[in-house]
C-alpha atoms as a PDB file:
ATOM      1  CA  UNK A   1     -26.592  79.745  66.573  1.00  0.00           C
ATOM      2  CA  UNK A   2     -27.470  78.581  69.377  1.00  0.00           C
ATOM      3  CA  UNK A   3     -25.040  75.727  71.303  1.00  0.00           C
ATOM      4  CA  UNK A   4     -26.950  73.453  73.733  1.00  0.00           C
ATOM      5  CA  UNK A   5     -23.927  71.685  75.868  1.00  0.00           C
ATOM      6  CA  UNK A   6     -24.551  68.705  78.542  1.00  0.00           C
ATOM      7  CA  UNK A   7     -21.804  67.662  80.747  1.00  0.00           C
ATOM      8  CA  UNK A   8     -21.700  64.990  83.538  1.00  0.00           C
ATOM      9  CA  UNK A   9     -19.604  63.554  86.229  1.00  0.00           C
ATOM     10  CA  UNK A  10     -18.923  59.749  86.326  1.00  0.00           C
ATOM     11  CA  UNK A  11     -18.448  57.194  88.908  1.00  0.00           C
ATOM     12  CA  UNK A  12     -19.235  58.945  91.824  1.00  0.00           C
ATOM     13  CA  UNK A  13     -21.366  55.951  93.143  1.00  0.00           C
ATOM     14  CA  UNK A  14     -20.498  56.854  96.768  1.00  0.00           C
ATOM     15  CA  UNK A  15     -21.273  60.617  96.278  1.00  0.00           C
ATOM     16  CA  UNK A  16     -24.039  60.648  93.142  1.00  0.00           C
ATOM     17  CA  UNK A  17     -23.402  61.837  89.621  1.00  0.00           C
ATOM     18  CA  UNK A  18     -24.672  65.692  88.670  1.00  0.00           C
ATOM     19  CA  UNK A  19     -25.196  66.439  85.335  1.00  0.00           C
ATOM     20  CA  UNK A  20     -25.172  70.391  84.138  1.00  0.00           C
ATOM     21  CA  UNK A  21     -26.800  71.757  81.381  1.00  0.00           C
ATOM     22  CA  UNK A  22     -25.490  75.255  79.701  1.00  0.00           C
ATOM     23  CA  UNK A  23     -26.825  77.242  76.445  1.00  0.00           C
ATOM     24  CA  UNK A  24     -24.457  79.262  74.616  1.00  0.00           C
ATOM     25  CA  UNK A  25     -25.666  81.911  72.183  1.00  0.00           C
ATOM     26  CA  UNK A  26     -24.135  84.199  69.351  1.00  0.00           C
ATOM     27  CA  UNK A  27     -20.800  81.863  68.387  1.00  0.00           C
ATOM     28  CA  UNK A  28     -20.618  80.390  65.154  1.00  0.00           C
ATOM     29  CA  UNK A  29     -17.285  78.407  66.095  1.00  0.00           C
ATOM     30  CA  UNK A  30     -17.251  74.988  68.232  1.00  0.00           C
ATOM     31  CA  UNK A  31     -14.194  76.257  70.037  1.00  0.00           C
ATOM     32  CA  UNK A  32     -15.257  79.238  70.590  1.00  0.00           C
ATOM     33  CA  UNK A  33     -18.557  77.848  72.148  1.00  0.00           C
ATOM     34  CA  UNK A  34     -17.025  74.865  74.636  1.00  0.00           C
ATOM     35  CA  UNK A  35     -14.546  77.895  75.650  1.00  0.00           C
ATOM     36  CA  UNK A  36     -17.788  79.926  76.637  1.00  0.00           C
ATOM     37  CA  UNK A  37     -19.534  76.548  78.220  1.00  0.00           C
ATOM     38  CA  UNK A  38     -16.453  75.647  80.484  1.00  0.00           C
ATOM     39  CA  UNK A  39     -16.560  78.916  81.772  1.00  0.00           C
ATOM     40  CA  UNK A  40     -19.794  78.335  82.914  1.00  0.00           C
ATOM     41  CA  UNK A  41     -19.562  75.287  85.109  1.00  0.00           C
ATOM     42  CA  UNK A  42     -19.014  75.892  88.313  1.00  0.00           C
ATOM     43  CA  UNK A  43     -16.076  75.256  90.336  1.00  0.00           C
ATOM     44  CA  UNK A  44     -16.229  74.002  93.941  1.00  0.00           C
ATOM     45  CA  UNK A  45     -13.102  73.410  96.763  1.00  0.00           C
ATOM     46  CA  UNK A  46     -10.282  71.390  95.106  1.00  0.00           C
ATOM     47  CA  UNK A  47     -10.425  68.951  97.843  1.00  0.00           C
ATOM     48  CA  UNK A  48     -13.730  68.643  98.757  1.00  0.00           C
ATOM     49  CA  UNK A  49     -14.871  65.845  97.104  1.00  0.00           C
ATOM     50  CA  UNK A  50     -18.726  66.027  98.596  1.00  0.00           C
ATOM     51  CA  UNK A  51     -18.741  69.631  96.960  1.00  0.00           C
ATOM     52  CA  UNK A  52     -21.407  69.275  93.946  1.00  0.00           C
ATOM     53  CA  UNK A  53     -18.616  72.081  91.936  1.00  0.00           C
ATOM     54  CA  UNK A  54     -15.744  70.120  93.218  1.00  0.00           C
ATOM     55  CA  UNK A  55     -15.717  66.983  90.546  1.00  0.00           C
ATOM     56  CA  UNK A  56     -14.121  66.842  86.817  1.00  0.00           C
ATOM     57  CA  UNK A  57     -16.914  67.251  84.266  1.00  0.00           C
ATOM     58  CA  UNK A  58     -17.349  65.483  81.236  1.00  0.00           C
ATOM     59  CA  UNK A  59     -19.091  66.497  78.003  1.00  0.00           C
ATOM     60  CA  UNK A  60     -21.908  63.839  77.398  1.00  0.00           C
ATOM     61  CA  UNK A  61     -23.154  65.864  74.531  1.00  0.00           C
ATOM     62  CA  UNK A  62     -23.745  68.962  72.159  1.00  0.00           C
ATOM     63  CA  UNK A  63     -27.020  70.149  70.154  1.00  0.00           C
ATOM     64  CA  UNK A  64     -27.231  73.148  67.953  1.00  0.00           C
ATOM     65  CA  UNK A  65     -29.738  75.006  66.291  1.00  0.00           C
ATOM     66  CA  UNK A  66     -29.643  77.201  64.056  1.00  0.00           C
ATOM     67  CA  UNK A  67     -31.638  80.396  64.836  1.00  0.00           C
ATOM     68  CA  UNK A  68     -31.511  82.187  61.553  1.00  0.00           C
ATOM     69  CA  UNK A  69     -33.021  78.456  59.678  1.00  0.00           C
ATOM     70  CA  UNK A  70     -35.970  80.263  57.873  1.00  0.00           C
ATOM     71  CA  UNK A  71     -36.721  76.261  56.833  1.00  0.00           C
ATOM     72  CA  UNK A  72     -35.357  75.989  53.613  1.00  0.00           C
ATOM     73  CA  UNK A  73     -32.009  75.626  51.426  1.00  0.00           C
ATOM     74  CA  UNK A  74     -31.717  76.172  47.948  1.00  0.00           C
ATOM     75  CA  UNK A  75     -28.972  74.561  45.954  1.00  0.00           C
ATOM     76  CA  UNK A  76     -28.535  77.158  43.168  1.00  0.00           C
ATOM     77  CA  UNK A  77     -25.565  77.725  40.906  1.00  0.00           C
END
């Protein structure tokens, strides 16, 4: 599976919002996954607040697709 995770800062007006894409591959689990994202984002100077890393993220949203769909199910009993 692969996990497709978009996080955001909010009201920033002074300093801008960023927004930070990150792809995480091979999990199955959620948890497992946002564990894996988090990691990812980067981290800037506790109090620097003009530091792009510096700012508390916030997960806007999460996609996943399903790399080993062949493109069909079959409901058999």
């Amino acid at each position: 599976m692969q996990w497709t995770f978009k996080f955001a800062t909010y009201n920033r007006r002074e300093l801008n919002d960023y927004e930070y894409t990150i792809t995480v591959e091979e999990y199955n689990s959620y948890s497992e996954a946002i564990k894996k994202a988090i990691k990812e984002l980067p981290l800037g100077e506790e109090d620097n607040p003009y530091s792009r890393a510096g700012v508390e993220w916030h997960l806007q949203s999460v996609s996943i697709e399903d790399t080993d769909y062949d493109g069909s199910y079959k409901n058999d009993k």
